[in-house]
C-alpha atoms as a PDB file:
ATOM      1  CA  UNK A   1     123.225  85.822  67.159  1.00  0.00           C
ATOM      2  CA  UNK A   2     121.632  88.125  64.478  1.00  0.00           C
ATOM      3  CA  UNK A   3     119.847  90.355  66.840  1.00  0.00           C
ATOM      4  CA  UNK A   4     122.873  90.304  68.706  1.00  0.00           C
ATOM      5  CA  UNK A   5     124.693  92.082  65.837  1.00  0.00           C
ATOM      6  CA  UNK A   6     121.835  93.894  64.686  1.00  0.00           C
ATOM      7  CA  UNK A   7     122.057  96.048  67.937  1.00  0.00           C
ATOM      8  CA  UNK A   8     126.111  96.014  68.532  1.00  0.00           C
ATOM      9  CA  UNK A   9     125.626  97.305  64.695  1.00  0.00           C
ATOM     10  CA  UNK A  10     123.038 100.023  65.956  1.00  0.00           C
ATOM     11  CA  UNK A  11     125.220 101.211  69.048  1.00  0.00           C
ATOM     12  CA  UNK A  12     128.168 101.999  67.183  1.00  0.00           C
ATOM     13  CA  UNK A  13     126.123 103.588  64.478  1.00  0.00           C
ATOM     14  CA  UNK A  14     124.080 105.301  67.363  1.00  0.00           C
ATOM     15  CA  UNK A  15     120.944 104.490  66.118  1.00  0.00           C
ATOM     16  CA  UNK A  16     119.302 101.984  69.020  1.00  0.00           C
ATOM     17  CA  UNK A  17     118.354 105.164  71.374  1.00  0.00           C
ATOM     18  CA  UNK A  18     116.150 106.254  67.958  1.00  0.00           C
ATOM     19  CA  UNK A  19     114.939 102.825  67.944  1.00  0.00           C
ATOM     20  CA  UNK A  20     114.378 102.199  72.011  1.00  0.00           C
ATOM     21  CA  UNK A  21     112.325 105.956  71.464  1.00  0.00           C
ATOM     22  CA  UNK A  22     109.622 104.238  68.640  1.00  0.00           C
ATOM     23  CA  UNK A  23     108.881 101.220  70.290  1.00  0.00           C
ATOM     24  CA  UNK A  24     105.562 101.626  72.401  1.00  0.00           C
ATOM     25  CA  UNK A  25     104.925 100.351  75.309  1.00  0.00           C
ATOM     26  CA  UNK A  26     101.572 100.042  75.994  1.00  0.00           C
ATOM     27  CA  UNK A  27      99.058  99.574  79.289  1.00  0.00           C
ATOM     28  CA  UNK A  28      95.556 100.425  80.415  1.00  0.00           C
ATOM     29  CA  UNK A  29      94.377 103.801  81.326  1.00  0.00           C
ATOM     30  CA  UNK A  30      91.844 103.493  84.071  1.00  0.00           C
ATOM     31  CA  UNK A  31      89.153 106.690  84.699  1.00  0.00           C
ATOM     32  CA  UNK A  32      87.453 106.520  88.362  1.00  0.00           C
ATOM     33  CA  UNK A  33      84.680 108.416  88.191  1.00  0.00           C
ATOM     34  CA  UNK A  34      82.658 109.176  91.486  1.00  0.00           C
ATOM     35  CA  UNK A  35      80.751 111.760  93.382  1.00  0.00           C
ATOM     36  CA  UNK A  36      77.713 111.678  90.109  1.00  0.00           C
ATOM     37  CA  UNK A  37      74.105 113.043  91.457  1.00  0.00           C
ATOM     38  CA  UNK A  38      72.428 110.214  89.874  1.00  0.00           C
ATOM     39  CA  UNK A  39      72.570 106.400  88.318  1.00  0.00           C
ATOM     40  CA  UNK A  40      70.901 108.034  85.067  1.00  0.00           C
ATOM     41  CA  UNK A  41      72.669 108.170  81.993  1.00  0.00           C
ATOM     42  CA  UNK A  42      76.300 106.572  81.081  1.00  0.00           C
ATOM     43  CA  UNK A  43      79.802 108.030  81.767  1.00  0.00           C
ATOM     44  CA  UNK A  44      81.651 108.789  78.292  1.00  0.00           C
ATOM     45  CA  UNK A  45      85.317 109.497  78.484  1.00  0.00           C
ATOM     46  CA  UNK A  46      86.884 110.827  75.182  1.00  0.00           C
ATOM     47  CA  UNK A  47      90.519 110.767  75.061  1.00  0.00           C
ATOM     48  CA  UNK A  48      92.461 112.895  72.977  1.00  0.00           C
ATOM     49  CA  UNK A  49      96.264 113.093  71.736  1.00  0.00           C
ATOM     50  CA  UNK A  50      98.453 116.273  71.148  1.00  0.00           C
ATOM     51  CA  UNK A  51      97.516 116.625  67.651  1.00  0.00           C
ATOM     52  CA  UNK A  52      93.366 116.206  68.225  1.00  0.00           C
ATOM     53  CA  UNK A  53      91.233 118.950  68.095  1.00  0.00           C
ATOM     54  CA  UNK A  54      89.481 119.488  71.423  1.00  0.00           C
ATOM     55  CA  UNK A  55      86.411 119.383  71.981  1.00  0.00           C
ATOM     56  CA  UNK A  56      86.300 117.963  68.541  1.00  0.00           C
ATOM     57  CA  UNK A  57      86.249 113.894  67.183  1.00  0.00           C
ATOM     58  CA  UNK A  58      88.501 112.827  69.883  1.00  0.00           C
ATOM     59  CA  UNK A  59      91.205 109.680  69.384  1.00  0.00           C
ATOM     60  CA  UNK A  60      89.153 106.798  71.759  1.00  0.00           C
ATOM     61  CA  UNK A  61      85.854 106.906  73.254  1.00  0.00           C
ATOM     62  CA  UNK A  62      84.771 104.954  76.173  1.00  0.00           C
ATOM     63  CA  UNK A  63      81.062 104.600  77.676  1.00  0.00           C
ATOM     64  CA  UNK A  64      80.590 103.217  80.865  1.00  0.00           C
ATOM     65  CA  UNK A  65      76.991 102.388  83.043  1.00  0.00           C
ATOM     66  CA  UNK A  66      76.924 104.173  86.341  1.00  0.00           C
ATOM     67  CA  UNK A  67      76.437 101.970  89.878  1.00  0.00           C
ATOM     68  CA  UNK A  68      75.877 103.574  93.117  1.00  0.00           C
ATOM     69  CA  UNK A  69      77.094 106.868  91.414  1.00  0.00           C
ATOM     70  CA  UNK A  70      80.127 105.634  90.251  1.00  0.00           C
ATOM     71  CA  UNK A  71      81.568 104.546  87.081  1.00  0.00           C
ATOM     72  CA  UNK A  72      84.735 102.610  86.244  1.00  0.00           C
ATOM     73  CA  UNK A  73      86.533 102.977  82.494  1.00  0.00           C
ATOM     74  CA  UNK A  74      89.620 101.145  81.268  1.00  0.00           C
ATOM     75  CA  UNK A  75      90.844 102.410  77.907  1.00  0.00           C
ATOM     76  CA  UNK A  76      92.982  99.124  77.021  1.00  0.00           C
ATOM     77  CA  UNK A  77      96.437  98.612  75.004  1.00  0.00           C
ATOM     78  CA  UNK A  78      97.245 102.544  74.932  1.00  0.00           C
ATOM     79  CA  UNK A  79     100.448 103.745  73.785  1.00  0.00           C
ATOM     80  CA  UNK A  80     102.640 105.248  76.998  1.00  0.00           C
ATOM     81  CA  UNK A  81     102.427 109.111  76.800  1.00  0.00           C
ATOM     82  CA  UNK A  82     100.493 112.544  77.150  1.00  0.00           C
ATOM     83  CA  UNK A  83      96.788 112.771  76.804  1.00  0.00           C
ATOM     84  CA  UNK A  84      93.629 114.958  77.983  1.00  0.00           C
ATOM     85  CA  UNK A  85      90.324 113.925  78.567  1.00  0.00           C
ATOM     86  CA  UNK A  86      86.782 115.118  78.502  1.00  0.00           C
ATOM     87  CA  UNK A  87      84.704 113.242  81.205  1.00  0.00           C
ATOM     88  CA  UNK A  88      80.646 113.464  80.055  1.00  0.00           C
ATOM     89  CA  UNK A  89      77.902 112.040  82.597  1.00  0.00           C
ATOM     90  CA  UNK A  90      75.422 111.567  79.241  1.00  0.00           C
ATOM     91  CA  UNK A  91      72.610 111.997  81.497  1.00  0.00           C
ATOM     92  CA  UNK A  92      70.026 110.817  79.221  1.00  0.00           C
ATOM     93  CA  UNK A  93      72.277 108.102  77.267  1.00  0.00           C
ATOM     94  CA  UNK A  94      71.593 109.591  73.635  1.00  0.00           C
ATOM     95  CA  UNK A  95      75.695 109.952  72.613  1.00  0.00           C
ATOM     96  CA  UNK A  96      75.711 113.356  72.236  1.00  0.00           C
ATOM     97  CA  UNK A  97      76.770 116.372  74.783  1.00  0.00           C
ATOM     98  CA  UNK A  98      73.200 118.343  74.946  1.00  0.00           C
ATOM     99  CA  UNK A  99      72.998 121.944  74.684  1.00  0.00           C
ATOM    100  CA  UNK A 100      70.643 124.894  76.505  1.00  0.00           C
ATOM    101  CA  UNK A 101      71.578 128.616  75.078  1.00  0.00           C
ATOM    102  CA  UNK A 102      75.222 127.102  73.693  1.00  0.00           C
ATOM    103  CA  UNK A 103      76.238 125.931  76.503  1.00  0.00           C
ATOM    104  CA  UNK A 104      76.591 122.077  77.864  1.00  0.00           C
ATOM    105  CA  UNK A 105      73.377 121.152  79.928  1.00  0.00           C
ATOM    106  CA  UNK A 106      74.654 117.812  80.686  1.00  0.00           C
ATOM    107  CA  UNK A 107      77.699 117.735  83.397  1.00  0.00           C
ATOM    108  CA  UNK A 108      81.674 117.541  82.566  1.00  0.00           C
ATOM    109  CA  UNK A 109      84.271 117.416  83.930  1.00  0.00           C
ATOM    110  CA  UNK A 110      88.174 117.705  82.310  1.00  0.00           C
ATOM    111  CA  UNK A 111      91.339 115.995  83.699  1.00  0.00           C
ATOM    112  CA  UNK A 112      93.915 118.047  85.313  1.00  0.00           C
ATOM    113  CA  UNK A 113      91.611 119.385  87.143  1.00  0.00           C
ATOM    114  CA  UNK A 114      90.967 122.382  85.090  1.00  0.00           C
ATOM    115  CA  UNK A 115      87.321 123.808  84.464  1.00  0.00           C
ATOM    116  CA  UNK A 116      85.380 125.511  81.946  1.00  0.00           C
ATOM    117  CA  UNK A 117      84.644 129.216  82.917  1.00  0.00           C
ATOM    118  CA  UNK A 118      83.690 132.299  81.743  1.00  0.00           C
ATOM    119  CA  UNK A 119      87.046 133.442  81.497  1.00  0.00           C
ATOM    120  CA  UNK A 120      89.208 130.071  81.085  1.00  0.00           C
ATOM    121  CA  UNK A 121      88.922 129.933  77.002  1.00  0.00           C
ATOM    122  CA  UNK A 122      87.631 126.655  75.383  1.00  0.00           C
ATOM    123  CA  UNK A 123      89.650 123.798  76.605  1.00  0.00           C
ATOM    124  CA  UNK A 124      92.828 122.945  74.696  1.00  0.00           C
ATOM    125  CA  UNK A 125      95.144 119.976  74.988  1.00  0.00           C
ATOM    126  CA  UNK A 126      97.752 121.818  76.987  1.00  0.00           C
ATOM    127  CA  UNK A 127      95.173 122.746  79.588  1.00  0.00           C
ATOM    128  CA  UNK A 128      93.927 119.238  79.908  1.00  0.00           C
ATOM    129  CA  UNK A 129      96.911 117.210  79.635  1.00  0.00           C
ATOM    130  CA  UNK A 130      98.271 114.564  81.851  1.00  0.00           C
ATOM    131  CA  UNK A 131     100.770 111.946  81.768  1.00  0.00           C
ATOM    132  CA  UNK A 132     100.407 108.003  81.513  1.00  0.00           C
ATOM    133  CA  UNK A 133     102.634 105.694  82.501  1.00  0.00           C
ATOM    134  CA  UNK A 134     103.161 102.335  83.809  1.00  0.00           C
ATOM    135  CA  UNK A 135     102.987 103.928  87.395  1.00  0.00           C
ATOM    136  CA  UNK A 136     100.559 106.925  86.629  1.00  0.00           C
ATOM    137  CA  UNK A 137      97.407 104.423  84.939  1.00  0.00           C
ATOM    138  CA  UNK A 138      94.502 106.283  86.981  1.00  0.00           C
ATOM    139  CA  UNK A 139      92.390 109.108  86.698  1.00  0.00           C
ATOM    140  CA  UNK A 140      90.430 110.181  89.729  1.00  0.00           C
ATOM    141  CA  UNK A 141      87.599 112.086  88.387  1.00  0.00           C
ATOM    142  CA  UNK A 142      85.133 113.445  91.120  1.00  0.00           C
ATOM    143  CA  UNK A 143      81.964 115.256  89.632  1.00  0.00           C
END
């Protein structure tokens, strides 16, 4: 009976769409990764919010052993939303994106399909960003 009035309260006060808008739902983001050259290494996803500096510390980090050339990552109990990704094959499995003449020696790849060239900038969130949903909880990545 008291949440009852709580929200009959909140209607006429027009405050429950505020309060429908805060509460998270959460779910599990799933990354797909196939199409790698080899079984070395790990797969590293790092998953980054709207707020995150890219290529910076990013928000979650997931690391993931590769099998036939294919890796599978679930990032568990995340918050409903927009995020972008930066997809690492750690080829020699010491954490850290390697570097020849500043640039990456180890392969990645970024979700929505955008890629690093000469004249695309540095990546940003609004280049890499993609939704996640209930219905939209997987990432194909293909190397």
């Amino acid at each position: 009976m008291k949440k009852l009035m709580i929200c009959l309260c909140m209607i006429c006060t027009g405050l429950l769409p505020a309060y429908a808008q805060t509460t998270n739902e959460t779910g599990n983001l799933t990354f797909e990764i196939s199409g790698l050259k080899t079984n070395e290494g790990e797969i590293v996803v790092m998953l980054y919010r709207k707020d995150d500096k890219i290529p910076g510390t990013p928000f979650r980090q997931e690391t993931s052993k590769i099998t036939d050339k294919k890796a599978l990552i679930a990032i568990q109990n995340l918050a409903f939303g927009e995020y972008a990704a930066i997809i690492v094959h750690d080829e020699n499995a010491n954490g850290i994106i390697d570097h020849k003449w500043g640039m990456p020696s180890e392969p990645l790849l970024y979700t929505n399909q955008w890629k690093f060239t000469l004249f695309s900038g540095m990546p940003s969130f609004n280049k890499l960003r993609f939704a996640f949903s209930k219905e939209k909880n997987l990432q194909k990545i293909n190397f």
